[in-house]
N, C-alpha and C. Protein backbone atom coordinates (compact mmCIF):
# COMPACT_ATOMS: atom_id res chain seq x y z
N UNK A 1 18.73 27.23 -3.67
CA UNK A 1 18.09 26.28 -2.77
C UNK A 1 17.10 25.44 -3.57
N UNK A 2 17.20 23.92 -3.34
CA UNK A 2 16.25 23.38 -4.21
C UNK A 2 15.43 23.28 -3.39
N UNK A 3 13.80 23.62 -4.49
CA UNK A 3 12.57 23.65 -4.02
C UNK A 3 12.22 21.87 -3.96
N UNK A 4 11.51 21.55 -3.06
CA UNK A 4 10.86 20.29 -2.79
C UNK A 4 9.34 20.11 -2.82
N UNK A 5 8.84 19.04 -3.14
CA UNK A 5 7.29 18.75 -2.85
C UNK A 5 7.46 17.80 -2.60
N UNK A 6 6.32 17.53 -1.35
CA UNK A 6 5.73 16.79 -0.86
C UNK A 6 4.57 15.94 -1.10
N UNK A 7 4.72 14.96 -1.36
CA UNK A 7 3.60 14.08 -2.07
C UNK A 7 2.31 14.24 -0.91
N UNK A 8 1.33 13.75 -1.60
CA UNK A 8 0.08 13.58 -0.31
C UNK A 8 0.28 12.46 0.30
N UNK A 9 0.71 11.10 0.15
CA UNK A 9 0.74 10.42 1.55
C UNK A 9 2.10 10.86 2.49
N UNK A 10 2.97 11.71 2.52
CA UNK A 10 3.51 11.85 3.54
C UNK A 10 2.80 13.02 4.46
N UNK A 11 3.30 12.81 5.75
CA UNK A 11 2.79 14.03 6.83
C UNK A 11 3.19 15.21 6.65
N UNK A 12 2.24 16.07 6.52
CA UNK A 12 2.75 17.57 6.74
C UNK A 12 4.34 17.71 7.17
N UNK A 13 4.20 17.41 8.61
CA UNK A 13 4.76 18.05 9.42
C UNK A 13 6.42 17.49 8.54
N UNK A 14 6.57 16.27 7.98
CA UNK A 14 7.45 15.84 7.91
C UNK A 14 8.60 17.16 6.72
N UNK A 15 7.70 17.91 6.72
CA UNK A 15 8.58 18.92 6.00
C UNK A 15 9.43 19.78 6.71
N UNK A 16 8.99 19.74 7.92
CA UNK A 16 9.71 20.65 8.99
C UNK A 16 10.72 20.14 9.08
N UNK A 17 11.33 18.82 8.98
CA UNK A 17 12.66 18.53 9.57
C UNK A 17 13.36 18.75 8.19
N UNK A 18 13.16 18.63 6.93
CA UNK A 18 14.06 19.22 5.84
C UNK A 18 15.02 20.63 5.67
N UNK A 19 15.85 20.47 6.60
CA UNK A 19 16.12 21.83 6.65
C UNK A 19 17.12 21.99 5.42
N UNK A 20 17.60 23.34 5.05
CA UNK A 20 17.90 22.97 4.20
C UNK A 20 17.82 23.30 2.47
N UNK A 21 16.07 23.00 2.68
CA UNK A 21 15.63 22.98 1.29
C UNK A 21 14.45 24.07 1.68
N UNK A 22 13.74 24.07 0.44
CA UNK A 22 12.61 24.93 0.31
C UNK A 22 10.95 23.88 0.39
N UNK A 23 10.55 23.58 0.83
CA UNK A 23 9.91 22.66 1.55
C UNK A 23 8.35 23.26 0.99
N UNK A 24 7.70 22.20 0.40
CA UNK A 24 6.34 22.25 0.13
C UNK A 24 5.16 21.16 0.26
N UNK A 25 3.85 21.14 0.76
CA UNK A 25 3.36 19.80 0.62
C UNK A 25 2.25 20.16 -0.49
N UNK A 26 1.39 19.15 -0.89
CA UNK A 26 0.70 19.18 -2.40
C UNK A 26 -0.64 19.93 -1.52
N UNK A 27 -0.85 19.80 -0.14
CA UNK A 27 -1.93 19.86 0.73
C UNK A 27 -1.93 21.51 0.54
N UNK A 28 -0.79 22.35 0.16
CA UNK A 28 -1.13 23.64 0.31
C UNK A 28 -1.08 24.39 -0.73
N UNK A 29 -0.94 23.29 -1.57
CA UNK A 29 -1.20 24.38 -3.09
C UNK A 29 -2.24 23.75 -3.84
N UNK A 30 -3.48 22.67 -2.97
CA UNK A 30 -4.29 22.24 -3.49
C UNK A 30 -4.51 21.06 -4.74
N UNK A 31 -3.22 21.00 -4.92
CA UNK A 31 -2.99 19.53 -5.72
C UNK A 31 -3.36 18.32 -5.45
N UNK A 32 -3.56 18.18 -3.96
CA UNK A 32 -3.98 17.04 -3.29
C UNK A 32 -5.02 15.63 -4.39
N UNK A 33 -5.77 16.27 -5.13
CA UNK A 33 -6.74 14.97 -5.68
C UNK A 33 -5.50 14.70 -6.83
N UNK A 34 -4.70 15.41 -7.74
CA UNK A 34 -4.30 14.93 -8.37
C UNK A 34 -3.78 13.56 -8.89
N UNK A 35 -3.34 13.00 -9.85
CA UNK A 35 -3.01 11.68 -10.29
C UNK A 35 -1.50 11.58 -10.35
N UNK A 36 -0.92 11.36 -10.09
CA UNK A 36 0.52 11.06 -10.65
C UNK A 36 0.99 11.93 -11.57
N UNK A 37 0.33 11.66 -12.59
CA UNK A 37 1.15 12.10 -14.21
C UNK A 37 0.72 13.54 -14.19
N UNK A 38 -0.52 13.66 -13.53
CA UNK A 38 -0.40 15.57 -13.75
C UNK A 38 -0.26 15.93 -12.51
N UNK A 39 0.31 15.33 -11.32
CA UNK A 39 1.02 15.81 -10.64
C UNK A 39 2.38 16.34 -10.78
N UNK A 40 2.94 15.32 -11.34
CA UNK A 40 4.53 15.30 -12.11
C UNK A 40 4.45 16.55 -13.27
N UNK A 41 3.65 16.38 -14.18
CA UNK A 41 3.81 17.82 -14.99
C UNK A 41 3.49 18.84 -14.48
N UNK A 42 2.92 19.06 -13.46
CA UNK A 42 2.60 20.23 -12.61
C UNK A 42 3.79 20.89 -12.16
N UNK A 43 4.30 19.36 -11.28
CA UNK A 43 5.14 19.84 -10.38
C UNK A 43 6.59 20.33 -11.12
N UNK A 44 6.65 19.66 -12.25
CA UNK A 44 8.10 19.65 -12.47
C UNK A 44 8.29 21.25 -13.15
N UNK A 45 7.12 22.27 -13.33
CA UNK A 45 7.48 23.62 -13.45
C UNK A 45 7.93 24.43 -12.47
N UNK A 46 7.48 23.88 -11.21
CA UNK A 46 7.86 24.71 -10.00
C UNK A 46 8.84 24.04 -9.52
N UNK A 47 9.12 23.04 -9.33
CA UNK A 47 9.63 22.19 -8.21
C UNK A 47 11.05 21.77 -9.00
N UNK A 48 11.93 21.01 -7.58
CA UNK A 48 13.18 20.22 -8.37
C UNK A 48 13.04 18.85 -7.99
N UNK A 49 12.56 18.46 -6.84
CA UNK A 49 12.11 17.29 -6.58
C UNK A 49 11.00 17.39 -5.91
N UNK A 50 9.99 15.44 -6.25
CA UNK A 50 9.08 15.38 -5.65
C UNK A 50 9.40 14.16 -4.83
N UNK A 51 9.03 13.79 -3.20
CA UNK A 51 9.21 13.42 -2.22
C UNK A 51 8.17 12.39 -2.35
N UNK A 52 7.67 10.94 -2.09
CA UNK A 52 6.95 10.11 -1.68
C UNK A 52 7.36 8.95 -1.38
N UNK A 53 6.32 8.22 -0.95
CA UNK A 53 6.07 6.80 -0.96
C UNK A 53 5.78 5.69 -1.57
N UNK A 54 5.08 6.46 -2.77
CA UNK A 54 4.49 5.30 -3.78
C UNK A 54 5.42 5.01 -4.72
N UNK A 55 6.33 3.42 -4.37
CA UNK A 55 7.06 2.62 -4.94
C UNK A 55 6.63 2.48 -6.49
N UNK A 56 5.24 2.20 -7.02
CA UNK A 56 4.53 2.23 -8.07
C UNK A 56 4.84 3.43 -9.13
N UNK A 57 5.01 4.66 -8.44
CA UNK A 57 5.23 5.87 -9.46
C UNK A 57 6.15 5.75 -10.99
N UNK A 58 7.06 5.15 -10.48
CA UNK A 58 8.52 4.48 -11.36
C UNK A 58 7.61 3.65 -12.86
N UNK A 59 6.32 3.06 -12.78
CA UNK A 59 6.05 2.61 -13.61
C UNK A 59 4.88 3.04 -14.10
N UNK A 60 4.24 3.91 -13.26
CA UNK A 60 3.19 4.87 -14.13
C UNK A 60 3.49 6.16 -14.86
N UNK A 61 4.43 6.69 -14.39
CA UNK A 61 5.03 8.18 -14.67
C UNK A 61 6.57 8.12 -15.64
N UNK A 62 6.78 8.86 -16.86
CA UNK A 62 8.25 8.76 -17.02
C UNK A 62 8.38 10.04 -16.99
N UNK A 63 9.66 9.80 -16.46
CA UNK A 63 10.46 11.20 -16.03
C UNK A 63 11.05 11.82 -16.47
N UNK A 64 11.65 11.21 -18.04
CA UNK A 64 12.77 11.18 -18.64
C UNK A 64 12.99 12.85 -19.68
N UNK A 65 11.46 13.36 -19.86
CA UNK A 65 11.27 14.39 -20.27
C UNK A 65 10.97 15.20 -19.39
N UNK A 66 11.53 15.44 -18.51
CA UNK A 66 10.86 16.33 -17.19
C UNK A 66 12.26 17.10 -16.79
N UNK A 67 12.15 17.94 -15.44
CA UNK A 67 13.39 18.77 -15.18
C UNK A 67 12.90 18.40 -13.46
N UNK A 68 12.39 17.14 -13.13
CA UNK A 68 11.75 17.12 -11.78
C UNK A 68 12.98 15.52 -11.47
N UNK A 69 12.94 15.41 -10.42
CA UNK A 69 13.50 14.54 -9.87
C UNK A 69 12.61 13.97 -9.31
N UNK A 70 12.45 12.84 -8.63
CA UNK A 70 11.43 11.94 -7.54
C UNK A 70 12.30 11.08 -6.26
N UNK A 71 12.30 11.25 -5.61
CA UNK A 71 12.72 10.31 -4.28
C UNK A 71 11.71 9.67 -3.52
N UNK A 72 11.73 8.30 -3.49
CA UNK A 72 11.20 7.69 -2.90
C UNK A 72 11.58 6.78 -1.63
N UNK A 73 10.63 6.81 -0.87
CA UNK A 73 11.17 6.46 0.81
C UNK A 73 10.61 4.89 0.82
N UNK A 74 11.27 4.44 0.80
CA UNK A 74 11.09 3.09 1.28
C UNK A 74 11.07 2.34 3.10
N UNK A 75 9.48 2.75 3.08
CA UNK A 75 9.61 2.87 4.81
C UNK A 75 8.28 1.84 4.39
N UNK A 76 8.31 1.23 5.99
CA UNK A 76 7.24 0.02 6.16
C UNK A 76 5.51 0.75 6.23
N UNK A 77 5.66 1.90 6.37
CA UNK A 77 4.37 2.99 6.45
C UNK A 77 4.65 4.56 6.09
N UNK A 78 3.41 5.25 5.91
CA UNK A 78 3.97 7.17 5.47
C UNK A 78 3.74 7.29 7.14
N UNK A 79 3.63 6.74 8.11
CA UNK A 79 3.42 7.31 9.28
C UNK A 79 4.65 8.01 9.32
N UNK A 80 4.75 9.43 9.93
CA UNK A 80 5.74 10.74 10.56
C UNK A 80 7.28 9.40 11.01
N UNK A 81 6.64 8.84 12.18
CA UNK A 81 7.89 8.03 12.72
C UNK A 81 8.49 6.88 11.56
N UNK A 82 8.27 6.31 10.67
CA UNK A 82 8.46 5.55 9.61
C UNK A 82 9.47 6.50 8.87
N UNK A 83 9.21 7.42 8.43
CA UNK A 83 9.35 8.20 7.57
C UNK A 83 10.98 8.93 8.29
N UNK A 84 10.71 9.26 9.47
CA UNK A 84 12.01 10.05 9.48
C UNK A 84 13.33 9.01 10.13
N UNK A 85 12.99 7.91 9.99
CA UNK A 85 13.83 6.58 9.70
C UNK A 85 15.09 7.01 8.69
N UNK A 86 13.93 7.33 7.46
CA UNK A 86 14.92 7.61 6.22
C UNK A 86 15.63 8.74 6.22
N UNK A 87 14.83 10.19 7.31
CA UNK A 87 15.65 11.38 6.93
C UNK A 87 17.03 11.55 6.77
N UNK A 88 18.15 10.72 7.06
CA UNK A 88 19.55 11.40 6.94
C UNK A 88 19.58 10.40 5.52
N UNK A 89 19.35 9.65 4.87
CA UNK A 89 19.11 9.56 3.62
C UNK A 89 18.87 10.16 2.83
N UNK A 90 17.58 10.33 2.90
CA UNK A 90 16.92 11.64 2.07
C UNK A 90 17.82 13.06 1.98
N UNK A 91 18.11 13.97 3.25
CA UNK A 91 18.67 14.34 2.79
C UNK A 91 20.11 14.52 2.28
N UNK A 92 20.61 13.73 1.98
CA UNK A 92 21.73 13.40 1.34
C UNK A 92 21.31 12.93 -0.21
N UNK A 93 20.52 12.52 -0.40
CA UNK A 93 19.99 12.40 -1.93
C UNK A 93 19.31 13.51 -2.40
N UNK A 94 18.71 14.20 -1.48
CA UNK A 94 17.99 15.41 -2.27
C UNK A 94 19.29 16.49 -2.60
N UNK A 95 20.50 16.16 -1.86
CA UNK A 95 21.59 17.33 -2.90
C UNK A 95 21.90 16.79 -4.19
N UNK A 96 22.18 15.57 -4.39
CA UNK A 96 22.07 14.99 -5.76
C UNK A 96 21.63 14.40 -6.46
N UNK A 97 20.51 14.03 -6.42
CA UNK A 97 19.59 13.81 -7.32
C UNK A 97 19.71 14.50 -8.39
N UNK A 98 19.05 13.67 -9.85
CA UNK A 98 19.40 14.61 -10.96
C UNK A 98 17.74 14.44 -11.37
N UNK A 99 17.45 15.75 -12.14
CA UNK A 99 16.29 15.60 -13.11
C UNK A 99 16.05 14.70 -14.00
N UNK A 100 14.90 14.04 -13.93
CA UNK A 100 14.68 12.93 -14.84
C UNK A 100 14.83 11.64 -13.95
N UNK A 101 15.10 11.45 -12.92
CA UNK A 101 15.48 10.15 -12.75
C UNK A 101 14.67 10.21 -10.99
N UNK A 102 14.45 8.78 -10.71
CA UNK A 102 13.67 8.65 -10.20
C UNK A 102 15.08 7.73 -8.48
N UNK A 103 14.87 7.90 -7.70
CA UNK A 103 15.93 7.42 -6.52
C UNK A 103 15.08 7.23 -5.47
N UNK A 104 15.87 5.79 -5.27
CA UNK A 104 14.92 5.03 -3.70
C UNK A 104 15.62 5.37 -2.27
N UNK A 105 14.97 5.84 -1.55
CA UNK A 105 16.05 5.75 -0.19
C UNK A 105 15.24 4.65 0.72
């Protein structure tokens, strides 16, 4: 089962509808202030993908040495209802997604 994280601007709750996967947000393992880049090296020991919003990540972070994947939601807001717009996207990319590479839904 691939493990997931949850970036801090999405909603908690929005992990509940991932069924599926192994579901985490940054809010409960205290990562929350983190930056990007040591979010990403953090995450990419535990995790197989990380879940957000910030379109920007793609050019602050490279991935290319990592074993983490990134999906990004391309929604008009992280509001809950915005967000699960994308869910039958998402999950359909979170089965293939590959490490290292970064995918827009």
């Amino acid at each position: 089962m691939r493990r997931v994280l949850l970036d801090n601007c999405l909603d908690q709750r929005f992990g509940l509808y991932l069924e599926g996967f192994e579901v985490v947000h940054v809010l409960a393992l205290g990562w929350d202030r983190m930056g990007d880049m040591t979010l990403v090296r953090v995450a990419a020991g535990e995790f197989d993908v990380l879940v957000t919003v910030d379109a920007n990540m793609p050019h602050q972070v490279n991935l290319k040495r990592t074993n983490l994947a990134v999906v990004i939601l391309r929604v008009p807001s992280n509001r809950l209802k915005d967000c699960l717009l994308k869910l039958p996207a998402l999950l359909a990319a979170l089965s293939v997604v590959e490490a290292g590479t970064f995918t827009f839904v």
